[in-house]
C-alpha atoms as a PDB file:
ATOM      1  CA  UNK A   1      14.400  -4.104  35.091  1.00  0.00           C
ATOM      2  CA  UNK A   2      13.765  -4.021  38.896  1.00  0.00           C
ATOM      3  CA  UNK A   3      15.171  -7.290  40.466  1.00  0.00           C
ATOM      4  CA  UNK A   4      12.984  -9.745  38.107  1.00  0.00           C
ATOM      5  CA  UNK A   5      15.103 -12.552  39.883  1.00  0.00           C
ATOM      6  CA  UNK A   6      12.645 -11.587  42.503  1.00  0.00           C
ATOM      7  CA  UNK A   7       9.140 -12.848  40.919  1.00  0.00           C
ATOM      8  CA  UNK A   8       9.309 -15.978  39.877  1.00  0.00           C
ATOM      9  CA  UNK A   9       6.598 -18.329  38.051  1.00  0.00           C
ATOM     10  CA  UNK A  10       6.357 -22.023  39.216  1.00  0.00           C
ATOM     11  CA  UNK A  11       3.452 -24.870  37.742  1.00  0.00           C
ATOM     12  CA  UNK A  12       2.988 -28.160  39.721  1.00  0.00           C
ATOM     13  CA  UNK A  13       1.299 -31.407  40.235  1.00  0.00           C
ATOM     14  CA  UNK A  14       3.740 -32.024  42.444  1.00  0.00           C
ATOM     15  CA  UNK A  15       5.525 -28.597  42.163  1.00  0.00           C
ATOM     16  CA  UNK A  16       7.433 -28.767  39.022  1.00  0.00           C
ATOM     17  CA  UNK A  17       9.885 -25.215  37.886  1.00  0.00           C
ATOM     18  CA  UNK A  18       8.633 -23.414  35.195  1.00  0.00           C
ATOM     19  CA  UNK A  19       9.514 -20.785  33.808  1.00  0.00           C
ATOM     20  CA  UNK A  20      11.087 -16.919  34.829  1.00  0.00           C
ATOM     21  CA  UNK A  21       8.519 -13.870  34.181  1.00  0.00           C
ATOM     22  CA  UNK A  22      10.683 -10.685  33.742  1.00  0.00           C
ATOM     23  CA  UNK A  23       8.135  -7.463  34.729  1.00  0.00           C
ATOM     24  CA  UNK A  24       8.767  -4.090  33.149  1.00  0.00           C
ATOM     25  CA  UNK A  25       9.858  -0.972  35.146  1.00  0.00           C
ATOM     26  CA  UNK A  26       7.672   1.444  36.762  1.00  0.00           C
ATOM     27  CA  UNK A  27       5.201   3.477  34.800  1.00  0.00           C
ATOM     28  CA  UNK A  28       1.713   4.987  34.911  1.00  0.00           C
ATOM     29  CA  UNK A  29      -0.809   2.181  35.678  1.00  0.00           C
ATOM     30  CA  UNK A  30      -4.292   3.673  34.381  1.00  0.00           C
ATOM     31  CA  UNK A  31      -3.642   3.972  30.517  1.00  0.00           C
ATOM     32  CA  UNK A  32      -5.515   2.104  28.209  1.00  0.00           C
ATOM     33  CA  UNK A  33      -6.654   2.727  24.360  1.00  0.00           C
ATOM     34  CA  UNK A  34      -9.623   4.102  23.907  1.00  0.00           C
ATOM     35  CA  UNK A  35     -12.729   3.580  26.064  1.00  0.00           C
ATOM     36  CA  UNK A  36     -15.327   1.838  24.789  1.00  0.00           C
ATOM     37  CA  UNK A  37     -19.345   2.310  25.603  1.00  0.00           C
ATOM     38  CA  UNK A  38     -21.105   2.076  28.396  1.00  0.00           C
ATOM     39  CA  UNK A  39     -21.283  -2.134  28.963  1.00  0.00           C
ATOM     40  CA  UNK A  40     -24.673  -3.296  28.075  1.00  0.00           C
ATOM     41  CA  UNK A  41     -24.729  -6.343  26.259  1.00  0.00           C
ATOM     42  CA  UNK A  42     -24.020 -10.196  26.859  1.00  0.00           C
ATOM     43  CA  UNK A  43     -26.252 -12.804  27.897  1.00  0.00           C
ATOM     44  CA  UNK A  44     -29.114 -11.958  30.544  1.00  0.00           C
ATOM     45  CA  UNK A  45     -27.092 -13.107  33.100  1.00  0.00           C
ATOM     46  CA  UNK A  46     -24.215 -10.912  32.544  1.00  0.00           C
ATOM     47  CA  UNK A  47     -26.449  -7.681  32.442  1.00  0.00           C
ATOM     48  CA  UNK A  48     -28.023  -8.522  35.377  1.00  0.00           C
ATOM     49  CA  UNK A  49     -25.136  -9.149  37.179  1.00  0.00           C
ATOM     50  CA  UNK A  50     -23.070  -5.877  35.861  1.00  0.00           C
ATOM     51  CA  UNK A  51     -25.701  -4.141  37.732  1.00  0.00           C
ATOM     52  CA  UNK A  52     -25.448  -5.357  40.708  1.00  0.00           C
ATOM     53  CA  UNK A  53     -21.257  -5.498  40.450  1.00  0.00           C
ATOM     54  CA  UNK A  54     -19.581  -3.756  43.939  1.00  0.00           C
ATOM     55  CA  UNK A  55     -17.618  -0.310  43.565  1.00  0.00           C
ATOM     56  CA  UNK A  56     -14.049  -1.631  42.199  1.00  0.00           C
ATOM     57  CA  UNK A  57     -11.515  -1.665  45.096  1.00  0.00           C
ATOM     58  CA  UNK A  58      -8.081  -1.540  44.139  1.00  0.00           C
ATOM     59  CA  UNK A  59      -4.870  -1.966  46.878  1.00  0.00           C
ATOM     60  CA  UNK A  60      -1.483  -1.527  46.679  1.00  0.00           C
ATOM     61  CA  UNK A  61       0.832  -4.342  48.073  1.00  0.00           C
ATOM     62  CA  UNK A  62       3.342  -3.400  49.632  1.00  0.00           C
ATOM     63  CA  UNK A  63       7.244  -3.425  48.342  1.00  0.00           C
ATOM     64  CA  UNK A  64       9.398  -6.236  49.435  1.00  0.00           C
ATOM     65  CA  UNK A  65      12.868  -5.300  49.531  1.00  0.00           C
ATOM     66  CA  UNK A  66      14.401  -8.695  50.952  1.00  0.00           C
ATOM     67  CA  UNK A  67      11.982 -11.324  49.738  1.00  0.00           C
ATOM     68  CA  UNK A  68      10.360 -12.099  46.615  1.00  0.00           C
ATOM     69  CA  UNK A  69       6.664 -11.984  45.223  1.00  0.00           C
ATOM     70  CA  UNK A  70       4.801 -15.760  44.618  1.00  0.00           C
ATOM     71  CA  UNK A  71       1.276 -14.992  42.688  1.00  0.00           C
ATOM     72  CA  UNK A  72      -0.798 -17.529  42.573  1.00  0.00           C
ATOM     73  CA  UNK A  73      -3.787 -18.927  40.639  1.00  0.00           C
ATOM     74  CA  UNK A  74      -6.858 -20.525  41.170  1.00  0.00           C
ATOM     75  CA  UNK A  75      -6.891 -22.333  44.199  1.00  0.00           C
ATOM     76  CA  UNK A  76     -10.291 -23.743  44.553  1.00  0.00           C
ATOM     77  CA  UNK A  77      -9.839 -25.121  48.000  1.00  0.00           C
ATOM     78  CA  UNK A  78      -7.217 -27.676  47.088  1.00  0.00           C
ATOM     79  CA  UNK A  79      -4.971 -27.175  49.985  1.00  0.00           C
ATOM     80  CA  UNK A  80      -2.397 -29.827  49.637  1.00  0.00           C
ATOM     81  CA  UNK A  81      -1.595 -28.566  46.519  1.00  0.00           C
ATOM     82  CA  UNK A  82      -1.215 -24.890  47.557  1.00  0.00           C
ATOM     83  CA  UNK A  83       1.545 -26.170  50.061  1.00  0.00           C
ATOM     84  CA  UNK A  84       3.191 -28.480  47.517  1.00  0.00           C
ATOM     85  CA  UNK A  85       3.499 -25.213  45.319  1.00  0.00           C
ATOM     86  CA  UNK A  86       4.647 -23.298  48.559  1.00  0.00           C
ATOM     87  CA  UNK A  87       7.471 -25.822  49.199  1.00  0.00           C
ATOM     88  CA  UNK A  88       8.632 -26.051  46.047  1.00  0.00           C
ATOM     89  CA  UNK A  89       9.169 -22.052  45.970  1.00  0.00           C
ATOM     90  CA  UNK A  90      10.926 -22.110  48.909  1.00  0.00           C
ATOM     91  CA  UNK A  91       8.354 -20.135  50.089  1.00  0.00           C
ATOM     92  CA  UNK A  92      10.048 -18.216  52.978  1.00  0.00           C
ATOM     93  CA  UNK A  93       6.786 -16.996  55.544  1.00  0.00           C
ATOM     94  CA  UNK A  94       7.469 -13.533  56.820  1.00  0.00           C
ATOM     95  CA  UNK A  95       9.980 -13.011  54.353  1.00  0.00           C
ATOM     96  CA  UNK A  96       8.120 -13.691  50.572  1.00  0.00           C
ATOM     97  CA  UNK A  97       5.075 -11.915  49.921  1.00  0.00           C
ATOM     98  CA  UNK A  98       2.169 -14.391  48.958  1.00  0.00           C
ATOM     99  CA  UNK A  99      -0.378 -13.083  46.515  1.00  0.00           C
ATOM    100  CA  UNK A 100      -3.798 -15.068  45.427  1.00  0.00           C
ATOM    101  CA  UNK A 101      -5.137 -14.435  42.303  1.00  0.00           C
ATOM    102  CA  UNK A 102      -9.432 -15.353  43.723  1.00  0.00           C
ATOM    103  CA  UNK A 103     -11.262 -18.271  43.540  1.00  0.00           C
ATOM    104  CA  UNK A 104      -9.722 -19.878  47.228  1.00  0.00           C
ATOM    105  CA  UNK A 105     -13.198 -21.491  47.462  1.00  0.00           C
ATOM    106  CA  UNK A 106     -15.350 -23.329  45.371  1.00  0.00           C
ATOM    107  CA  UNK A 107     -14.849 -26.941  43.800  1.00  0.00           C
ATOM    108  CA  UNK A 108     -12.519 -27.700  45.546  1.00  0.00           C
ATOM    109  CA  UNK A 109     -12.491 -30.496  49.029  1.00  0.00           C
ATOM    110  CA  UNK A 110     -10.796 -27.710  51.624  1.00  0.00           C
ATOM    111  CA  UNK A 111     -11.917 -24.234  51.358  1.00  0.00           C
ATOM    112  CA  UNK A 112     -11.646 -23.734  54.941  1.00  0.00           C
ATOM    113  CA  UNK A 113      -8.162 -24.960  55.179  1.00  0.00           C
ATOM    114  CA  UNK A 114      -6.892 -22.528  51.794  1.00  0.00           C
ATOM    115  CA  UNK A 115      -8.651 -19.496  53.538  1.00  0.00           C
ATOM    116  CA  UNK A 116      -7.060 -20.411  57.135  1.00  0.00           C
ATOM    117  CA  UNK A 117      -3.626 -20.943  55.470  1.00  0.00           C
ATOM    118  CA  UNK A 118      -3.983 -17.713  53.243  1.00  0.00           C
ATOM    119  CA  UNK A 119      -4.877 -15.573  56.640  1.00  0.00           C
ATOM    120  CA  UNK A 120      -2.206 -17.441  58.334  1.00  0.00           C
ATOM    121  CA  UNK A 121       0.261 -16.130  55.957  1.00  0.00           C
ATOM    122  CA  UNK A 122      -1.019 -12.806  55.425  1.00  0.00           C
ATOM    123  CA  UNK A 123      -1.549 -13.431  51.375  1.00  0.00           C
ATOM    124  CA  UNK A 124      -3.403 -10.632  49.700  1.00  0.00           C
ATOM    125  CA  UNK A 125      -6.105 -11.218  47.636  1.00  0.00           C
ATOM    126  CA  UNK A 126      -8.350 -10.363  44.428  1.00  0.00           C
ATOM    127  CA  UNK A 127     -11.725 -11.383  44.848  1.00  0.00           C
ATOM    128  CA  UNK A 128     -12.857 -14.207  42.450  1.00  0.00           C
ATOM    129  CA  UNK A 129     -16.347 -14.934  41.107  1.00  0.00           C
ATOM    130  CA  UNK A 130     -16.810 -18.027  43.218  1.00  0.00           C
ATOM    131  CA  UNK A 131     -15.716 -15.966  46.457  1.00  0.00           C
ATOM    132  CA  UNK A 132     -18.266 -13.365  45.344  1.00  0.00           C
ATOM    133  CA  UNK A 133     -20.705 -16.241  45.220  1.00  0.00           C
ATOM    134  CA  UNK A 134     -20.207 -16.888  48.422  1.00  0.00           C
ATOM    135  CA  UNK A 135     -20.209 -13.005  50.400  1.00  0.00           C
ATOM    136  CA  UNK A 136     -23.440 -12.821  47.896  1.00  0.00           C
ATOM    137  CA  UNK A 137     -24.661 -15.553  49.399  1.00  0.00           C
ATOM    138  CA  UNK A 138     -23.900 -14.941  53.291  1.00  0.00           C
ATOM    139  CA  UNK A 139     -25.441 -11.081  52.626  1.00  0.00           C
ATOM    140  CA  UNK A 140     -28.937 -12.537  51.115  1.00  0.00           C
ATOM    141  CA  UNK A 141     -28.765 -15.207  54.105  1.00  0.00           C
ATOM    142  CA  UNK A 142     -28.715 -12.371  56.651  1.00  0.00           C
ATOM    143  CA  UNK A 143     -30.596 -10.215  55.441  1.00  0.00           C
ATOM    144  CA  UNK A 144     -33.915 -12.462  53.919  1.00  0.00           C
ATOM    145  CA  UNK A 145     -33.184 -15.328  56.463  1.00  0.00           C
ATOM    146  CA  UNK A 146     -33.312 -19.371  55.220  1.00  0.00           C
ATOM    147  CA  UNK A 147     -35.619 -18.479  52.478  1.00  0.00           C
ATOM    148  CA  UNK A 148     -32.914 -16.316  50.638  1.00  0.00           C
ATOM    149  CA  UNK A 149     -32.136 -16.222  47.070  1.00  0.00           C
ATOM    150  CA  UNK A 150     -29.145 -15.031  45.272  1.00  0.00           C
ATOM    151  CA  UNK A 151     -29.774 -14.263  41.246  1.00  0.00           C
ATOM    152  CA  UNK A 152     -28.396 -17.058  39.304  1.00  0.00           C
ATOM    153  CA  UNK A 153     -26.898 -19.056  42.028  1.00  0.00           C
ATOM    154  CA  UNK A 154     -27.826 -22.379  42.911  1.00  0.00           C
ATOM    155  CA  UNK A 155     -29.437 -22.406  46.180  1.00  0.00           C
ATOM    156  CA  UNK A 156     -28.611 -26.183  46.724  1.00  0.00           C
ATOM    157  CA  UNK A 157     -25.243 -25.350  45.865  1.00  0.00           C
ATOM    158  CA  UNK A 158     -21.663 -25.476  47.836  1.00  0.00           C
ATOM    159  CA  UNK A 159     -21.938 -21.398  47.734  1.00  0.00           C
ATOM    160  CA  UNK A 160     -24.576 -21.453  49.991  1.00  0.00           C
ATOM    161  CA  UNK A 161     -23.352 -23.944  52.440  1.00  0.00           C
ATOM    162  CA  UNK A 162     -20.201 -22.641  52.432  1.00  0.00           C
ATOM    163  CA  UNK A 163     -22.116 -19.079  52.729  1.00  0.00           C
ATOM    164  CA  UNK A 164     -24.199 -20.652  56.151  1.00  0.00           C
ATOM    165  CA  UNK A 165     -20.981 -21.830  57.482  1.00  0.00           C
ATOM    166  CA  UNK A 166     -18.052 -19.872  57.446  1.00  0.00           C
ATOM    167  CA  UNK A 167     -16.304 -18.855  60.065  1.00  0.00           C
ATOM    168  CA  UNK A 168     -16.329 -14.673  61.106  1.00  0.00           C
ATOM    169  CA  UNK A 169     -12.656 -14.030  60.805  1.00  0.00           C
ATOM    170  CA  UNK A 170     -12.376 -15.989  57.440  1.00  0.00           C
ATOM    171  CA  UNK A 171     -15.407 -13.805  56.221  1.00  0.00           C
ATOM    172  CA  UNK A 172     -13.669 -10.719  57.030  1.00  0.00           C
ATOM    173  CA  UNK A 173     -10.767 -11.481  55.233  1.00  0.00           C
ATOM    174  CA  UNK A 174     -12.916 -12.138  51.736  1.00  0.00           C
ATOM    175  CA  UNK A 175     -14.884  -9.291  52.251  1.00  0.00           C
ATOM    176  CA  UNK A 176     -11.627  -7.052  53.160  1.00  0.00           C
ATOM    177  CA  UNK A 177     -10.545  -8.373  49.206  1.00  0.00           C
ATOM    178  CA  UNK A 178     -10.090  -6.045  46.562  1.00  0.00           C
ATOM    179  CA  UNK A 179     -11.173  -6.695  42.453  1.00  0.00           C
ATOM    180  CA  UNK A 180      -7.638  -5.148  41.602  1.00  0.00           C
ATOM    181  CA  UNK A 181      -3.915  -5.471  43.189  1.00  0.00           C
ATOM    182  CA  UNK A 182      -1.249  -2.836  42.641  1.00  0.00           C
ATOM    183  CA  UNK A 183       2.488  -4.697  42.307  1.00  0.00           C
ATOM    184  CA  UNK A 184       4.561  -1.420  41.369  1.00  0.00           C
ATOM    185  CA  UNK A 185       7.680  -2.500  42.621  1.00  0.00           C
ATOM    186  CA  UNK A 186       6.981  -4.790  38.902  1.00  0.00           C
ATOM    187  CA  UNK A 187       4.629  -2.884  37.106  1.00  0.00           C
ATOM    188  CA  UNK A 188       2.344  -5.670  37.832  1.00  0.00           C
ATOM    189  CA  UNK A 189      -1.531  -5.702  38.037  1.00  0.00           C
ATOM    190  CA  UNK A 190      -3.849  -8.382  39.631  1.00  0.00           C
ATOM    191  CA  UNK A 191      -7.170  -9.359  38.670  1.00  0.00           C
ATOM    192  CA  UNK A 192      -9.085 -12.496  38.965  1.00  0.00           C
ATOM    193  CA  UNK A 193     -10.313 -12.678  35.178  1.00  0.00           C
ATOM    194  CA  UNK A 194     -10.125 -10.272  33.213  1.00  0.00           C
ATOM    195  CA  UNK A 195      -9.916  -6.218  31.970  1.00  0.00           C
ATOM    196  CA  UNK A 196     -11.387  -5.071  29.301  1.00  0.00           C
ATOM    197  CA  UNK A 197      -8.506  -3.480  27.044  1.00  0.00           C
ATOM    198  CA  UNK A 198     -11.099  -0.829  25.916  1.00  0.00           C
ATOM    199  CA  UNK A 199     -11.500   0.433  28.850  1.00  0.00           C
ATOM    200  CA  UNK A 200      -9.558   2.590  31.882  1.00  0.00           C
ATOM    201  CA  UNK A 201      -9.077   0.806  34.815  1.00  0.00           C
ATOM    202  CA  UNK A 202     -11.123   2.960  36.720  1.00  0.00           C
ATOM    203  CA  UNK A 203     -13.720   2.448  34.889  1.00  0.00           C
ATOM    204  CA  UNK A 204     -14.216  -1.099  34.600  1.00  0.00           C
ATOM    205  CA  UNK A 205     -17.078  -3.474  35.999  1.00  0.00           C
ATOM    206  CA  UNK A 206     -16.404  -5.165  38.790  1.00  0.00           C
ATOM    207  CA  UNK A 207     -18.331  -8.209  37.277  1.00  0.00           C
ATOM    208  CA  UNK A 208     -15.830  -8.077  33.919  1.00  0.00           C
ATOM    209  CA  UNK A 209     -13.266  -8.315  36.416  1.00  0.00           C
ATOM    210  CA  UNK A 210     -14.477 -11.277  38.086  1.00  0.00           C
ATOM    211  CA  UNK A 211     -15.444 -13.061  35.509  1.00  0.00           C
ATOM    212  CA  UNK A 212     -14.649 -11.792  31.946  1.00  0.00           C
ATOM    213  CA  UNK A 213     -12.800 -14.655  29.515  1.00  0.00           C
ATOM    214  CA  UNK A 214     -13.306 -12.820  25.809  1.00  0.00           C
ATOM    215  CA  UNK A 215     -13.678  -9.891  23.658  1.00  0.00           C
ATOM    216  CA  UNK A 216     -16.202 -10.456  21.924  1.00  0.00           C
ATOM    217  CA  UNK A 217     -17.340  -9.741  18.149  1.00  0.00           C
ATOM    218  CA  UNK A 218     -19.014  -6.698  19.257  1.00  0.00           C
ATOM    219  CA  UNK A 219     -15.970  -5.365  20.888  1.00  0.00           C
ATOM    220  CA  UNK A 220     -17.252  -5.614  24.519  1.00  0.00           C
ATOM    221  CA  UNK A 221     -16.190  -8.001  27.349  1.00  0.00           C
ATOM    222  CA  UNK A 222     -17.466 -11.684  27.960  1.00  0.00           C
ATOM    223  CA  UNK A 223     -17.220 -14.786  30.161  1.00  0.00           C
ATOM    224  CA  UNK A 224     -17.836 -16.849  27.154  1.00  0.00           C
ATOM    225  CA  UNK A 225     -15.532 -19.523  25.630  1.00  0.00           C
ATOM    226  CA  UNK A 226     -15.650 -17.676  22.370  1.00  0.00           C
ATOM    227  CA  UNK A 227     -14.324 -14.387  21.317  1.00  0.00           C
ATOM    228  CA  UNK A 228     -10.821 -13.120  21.252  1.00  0.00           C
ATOM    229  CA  UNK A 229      -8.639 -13.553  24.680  1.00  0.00           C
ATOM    230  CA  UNK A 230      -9.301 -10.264  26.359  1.00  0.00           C
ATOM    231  CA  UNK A 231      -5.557 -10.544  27.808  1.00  0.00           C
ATOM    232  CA  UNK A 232      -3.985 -10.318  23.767  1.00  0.00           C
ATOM    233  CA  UNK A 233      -5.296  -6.866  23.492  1.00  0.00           C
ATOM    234  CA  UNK A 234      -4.104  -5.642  26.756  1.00  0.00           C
ATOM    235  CA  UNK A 235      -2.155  -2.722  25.570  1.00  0.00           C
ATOM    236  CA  UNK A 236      -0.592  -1.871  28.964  1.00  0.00           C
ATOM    237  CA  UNK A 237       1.762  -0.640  30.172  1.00  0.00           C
ATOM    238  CA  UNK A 238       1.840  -2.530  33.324  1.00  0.00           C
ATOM    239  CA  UNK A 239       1.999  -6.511  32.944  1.00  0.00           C
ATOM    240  CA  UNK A 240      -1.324  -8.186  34.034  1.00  0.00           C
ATOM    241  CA  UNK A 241      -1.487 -11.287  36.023  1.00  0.00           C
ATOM    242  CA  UNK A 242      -4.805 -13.308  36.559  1.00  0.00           C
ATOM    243  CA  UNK A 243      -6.486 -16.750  36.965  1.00  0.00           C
ATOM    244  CA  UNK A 244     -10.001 -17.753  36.322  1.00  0.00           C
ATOM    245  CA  UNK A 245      -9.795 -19.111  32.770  1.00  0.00           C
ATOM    246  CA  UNK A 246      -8.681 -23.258  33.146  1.00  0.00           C
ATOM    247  CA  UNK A 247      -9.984 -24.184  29.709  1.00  0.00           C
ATOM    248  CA  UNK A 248      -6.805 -22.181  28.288  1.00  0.00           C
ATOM    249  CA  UNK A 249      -4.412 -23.252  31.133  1.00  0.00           C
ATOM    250  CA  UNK A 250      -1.194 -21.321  30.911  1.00  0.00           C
ATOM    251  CA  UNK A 251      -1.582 -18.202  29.420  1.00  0.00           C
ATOM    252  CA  UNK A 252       1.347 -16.240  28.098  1.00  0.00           C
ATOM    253  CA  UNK A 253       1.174 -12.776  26.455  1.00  0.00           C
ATOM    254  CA  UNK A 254       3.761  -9.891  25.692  1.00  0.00           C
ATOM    255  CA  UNK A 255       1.498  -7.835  28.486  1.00  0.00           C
ATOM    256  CA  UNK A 256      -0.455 -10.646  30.604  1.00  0.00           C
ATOM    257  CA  UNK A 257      -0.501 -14.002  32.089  1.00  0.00           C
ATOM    258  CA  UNK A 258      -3.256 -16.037  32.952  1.00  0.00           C
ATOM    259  CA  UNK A 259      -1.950 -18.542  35.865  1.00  0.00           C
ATOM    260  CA  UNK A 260      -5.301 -20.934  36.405  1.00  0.00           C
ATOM    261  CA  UNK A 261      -3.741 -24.012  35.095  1.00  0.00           C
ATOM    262  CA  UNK A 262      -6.937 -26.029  36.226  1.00  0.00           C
ATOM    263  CA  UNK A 263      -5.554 -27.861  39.960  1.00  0.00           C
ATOM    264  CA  UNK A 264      -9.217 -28.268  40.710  1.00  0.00           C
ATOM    265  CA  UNK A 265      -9.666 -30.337  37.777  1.00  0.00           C
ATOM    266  CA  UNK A 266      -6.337 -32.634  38.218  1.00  0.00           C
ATOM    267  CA  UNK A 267      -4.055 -30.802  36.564  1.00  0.00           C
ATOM    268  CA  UNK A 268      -1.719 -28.248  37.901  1.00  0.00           C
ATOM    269  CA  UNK A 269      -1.348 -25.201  40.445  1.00  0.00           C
ATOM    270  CA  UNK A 270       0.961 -22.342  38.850  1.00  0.00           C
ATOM    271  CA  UNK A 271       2.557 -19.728  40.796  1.00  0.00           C
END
C-alpha cells in the first residue's frame, strides 16, 4: 500500500474523525467490464442534456511526497463549514493537497467565499452539475444577452445570478475544472457523481459524470433515486471517490466512496 496514512477521511458538523480509507497500489486506470451501448435513454431531460455534455477533461494531480491528500465533498457554498473541516484535518496550506469533489456553488449562503478560499489554496477541482449550471449560464448570458435561456434551468434561479455576477478570476478557475481527477500516487479517481461501470472511462458522458446517481433496470446510467448505486458495480481497479448523491450520505464500497454527506442540508461535510 503506498503511505495510506497519507489520505485520510474526516465527516463534521463541527469536524468530527471518521474513519481511515486505505487506497490500492498503482495500476492501469482505464479498465472497465464491458462497454455498454451508445447512451440514449432516460428522461427527456437527460437526453437532451447528454447532447450537449462538454468533451471529458481529465487531470492528473500532482504527487505529494511530504503532505497528505484531503478530498472533499459537496460544498455548496457553505464556507464556515469547509474551514471547520479544514481545521479539524490539520489542514497544513502549502503542504496538504486540497481536492474538491464539484458542487462549490449552489444552495448554499457563500459561494463566493468557497470559490475564493478554494483558489486561495490552490484545491483542484471536478466540475459538478450545479457549477456547470452556472458556466452554462454565464456562456448563454454572453452570447444571447439578458434575454438568454439555458435548457432546463430556471432562469429566476441562483444559477443565473450567480452566472451575471461572478467575478473573472473565479470564472476561470471553474471553467479551468476537469469532469475527472487522476490521484495515482493512490490509485484514486475523482468524479463529481458518477461512472457508469459499463463503460471505459474514456468513453463516458460528461453529463453521467456530473450527474449520474443509478444503474438503472435497463442497464444504462441515471440521476434518478431509483436503480442500483452505480458506485456497487464499479469493477475498478482504481478506487473512486465522488460527491453529488446526499440522499445516501456516506457511501462506502469495496471500489468507491461517495463523500456528499448533505452540509447544505444541516448535516455534515466529509473529507
Amino acid at each position: 500500500m503506498n503511505n495510506p496514512s497519507r489520505f485520510f477521511l474526516l465527516s463534521v458538523v463541527v469536524a468530527i474523525p471518521f474513519a481511515l480509507l486505505c487506497c490500492r497500489p498503482k495500476s492501469s486506470l482505464d479498465t472497465c467490464s464491458e462497454p455498454a451501448s451508445p447512451t440514449s435513454s432516460g428522461s427527456p431531460k437527460e437526453r437532451h442534456l447528454r447532447a450537449l455534455a462538454p468533451p471529458l477533461v481529465r487531470h492528473v494531480v500532482p504527487p505529494n511526497t511530504n503532505g497528505r491528500v484531503l478530498i472533499v465533498g459537496d460544498v455548496h457554498g457553505c464556507a464556515d463549514e469547509l474551514q471547520s473541516l479544514l481545521d479539524e484535518a490539520h489542514f497544513q496550506e502549502g503542504v496538504d493537497t486540497l481536492v474538491m469533489v464539484g458542487d462549490l456553488v449552489g444552495k448554499g449562503p457563500k459561494p463566493f467565499d468557497v470559490l475564493e478560499k478554494c483558489v486561495a489554496m490552490g484545491a483542484y477541482l471536478v466540475l459538478g452539475n450545479h457549477d456547470w449550471t452556472v458556466l452554462r449560464w454565464r456562456t448563454a448570458i454572453a452570447t444571447e444577452g439578458p434575454e438568454a435561456r439555458v435548457p432546463f434551468a430556471n432562469p429566476r434561479g441562483e444559477h443565473r445570478r450567480l452566472a451575471e455576477t461572478l467575478p473573472e478570476r473565479l470564472l476561470t478557475y471553474l471553467q479551468a475544472a476537469p469532469h475527472v481527477l487522476d490521484v495515482p500516487q493512490y490509485n484514486v479517481l475523482v468524479v463529481h457523481a458518477g461512472v457508469d461501470p459499463h463503460r471505459p472511462l474514456a468513453e463516458q458522458n460528461t453529463y453521467d459524470l456530473m450527474h449520474m446517481r443509478n444503474v438503472g433496470a435497463n442497464g444504462q446510467p441515471t440521476e434518478g433515486h431509483s436503480g442500483t448505486p452505480w458506485a456497487s458495480l464499479w469493477p475498478g481497479p482504481a478506487t473512486i471517490v465522488f460527491g453529488h448523491d446526499a440522499k445516501r450520505g456516506l457511501q462506502r464500497y469495496p471500489l468507491a466512496v461517495g463523500l456528499d454527506t448533505g452540509c447544505v442540508y444541516g448535516k455534515r461535510l466529509t473529507g
